[in-house]
Protein backbone atom coordinates (compact mmCIF):
# COMPACT_ATOMS: atom_id res chain seq x y z
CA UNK A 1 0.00 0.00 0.00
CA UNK A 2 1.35 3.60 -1.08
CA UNK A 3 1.96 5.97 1.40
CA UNK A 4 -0.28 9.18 1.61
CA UNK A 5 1.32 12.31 3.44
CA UNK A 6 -1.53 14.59 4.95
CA UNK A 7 0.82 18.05 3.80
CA UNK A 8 -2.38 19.21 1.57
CA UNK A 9 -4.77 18.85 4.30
CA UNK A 10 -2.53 20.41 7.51
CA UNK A 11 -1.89 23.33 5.45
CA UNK A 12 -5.50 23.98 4.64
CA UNK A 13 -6.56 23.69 8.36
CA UNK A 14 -3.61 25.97 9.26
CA UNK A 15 -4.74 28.81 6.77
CA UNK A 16 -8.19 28.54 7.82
CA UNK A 17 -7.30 29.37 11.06
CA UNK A 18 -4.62 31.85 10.65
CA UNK A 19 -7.70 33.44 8.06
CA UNK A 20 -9.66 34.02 11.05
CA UNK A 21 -7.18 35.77 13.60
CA UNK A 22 -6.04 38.08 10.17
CA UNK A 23 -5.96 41.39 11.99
CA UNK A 24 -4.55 40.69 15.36
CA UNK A 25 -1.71 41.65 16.67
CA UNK A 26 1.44 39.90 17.30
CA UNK A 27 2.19 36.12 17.06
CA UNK A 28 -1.44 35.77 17.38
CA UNK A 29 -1.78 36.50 13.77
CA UNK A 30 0.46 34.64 12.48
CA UNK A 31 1.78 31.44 14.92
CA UNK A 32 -0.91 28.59 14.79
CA UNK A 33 -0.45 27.29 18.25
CA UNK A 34 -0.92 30.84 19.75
CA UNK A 35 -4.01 31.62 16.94
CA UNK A 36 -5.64 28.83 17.82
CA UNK A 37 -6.25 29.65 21.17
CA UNK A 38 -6.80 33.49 19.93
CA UNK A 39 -9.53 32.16 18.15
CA UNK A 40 -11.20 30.08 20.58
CA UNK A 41 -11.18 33.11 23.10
CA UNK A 42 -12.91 35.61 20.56
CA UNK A 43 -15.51 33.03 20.41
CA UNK A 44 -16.24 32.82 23.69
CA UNK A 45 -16.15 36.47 24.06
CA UNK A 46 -18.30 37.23 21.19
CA UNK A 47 -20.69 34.84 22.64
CA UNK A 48 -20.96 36.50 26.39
CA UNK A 49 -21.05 39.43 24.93
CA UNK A 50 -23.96 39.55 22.99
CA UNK A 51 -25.85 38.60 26.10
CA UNK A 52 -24.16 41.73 27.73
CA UNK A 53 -25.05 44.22 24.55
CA UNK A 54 -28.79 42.94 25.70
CA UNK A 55 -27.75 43.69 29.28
CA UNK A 56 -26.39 47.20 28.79
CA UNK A 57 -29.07 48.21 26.66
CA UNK A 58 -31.71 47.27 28.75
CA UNK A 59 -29.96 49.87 31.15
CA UNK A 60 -29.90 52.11 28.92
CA UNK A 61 -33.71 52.03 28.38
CA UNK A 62 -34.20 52.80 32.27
CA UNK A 63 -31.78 55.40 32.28
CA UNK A 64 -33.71 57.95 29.67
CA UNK A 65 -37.19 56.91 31.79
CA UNK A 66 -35.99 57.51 34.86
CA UNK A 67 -34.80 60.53 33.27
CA UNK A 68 -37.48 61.73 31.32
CA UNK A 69 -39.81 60.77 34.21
CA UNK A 70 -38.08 62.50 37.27
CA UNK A 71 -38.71 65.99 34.54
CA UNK A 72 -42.66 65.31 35.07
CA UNK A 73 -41.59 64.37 39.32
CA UNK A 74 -42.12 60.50 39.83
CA UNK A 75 -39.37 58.34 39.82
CA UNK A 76 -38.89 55.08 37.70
CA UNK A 77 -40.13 52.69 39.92
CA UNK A 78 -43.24 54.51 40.87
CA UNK A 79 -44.28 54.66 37.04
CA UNK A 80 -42.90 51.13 36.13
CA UNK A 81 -45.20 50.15 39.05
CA UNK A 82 -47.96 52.12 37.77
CA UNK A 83 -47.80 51.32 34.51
CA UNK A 84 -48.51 47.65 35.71
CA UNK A 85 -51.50 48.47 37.86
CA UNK A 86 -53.23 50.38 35.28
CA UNK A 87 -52.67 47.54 32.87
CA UNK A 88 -50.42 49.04 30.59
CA UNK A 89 -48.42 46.87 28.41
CA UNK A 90 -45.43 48.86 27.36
CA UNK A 91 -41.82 47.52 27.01
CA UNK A 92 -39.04 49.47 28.46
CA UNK A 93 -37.04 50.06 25.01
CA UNK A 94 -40.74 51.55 23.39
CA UNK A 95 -41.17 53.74 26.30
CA UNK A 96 -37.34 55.05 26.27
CA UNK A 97 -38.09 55.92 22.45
CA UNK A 98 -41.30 57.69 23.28
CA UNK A 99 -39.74 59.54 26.13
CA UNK A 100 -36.89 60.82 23.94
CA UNK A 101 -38.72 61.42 20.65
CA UNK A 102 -42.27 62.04 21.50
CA UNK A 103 -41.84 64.08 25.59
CA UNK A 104 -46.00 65.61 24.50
CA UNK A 105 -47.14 61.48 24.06
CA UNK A 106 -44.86 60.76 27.50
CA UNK A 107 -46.55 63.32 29.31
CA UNK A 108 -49.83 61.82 27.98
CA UNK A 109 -48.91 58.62 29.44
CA UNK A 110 -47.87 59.72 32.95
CA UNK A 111 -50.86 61.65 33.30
CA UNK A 112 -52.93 58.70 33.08
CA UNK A 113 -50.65 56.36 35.19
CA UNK A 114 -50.22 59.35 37.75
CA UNK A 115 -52.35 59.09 41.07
């Protein structure tokens, strides 16, 4: 039986990988044992951090109520909580846009969750 050198398919893995950590610096661009583990890290990092862009947004959001809110004098949790006795079914990222863009329609709003 002939012998059949794996050269063709080492170098292709090797340039796949060294394709994907194009752009970094040092040895991590272009040394496979260190770009391997360069690329397994910005994996992992991309994935926690899209559950953190959610996170920080979602701050974000309460920031320009609480904000936009304390103008009119109640604070965030007073209106979040009043929003949810009335009944009023309005996610934190549409009310941040409404209290940025549209401060006549906020008022609107607080005046009918306001005791």
């Amino acid at each position: 039986m002939t012998r059949i050198k794996g050269g063709v398919l080492h170098a292709k893995r090797r340039r796949g990988i060294l394709k994907h950590t194009k752009g970094y610096m040092w040895g991590r661009k272009s040394k496979i044992k260190v770009a391997k583990t360069a690329r397994s890290k910005a994996g992992q990092y991309a994935f926690n951090d899209r559950k953190v862009k959610k996170r920080t947004a979602r701050g974000l959001w309460q920031i320009k109520i609480n904000a936009a809110a304390r103008k009119e004098g109640i604070s965030y949790s007073k209106l979040m909580d009043a929003l949810k006795k009335k009944g009023i079914a309005l996610d934190r990222k549409v009310l941040s846009q409404i209290a940025q863009n549209y401060p006549a329609l906020f008022k609107q709003i607080l005046a009918v969750v306001k005791p």
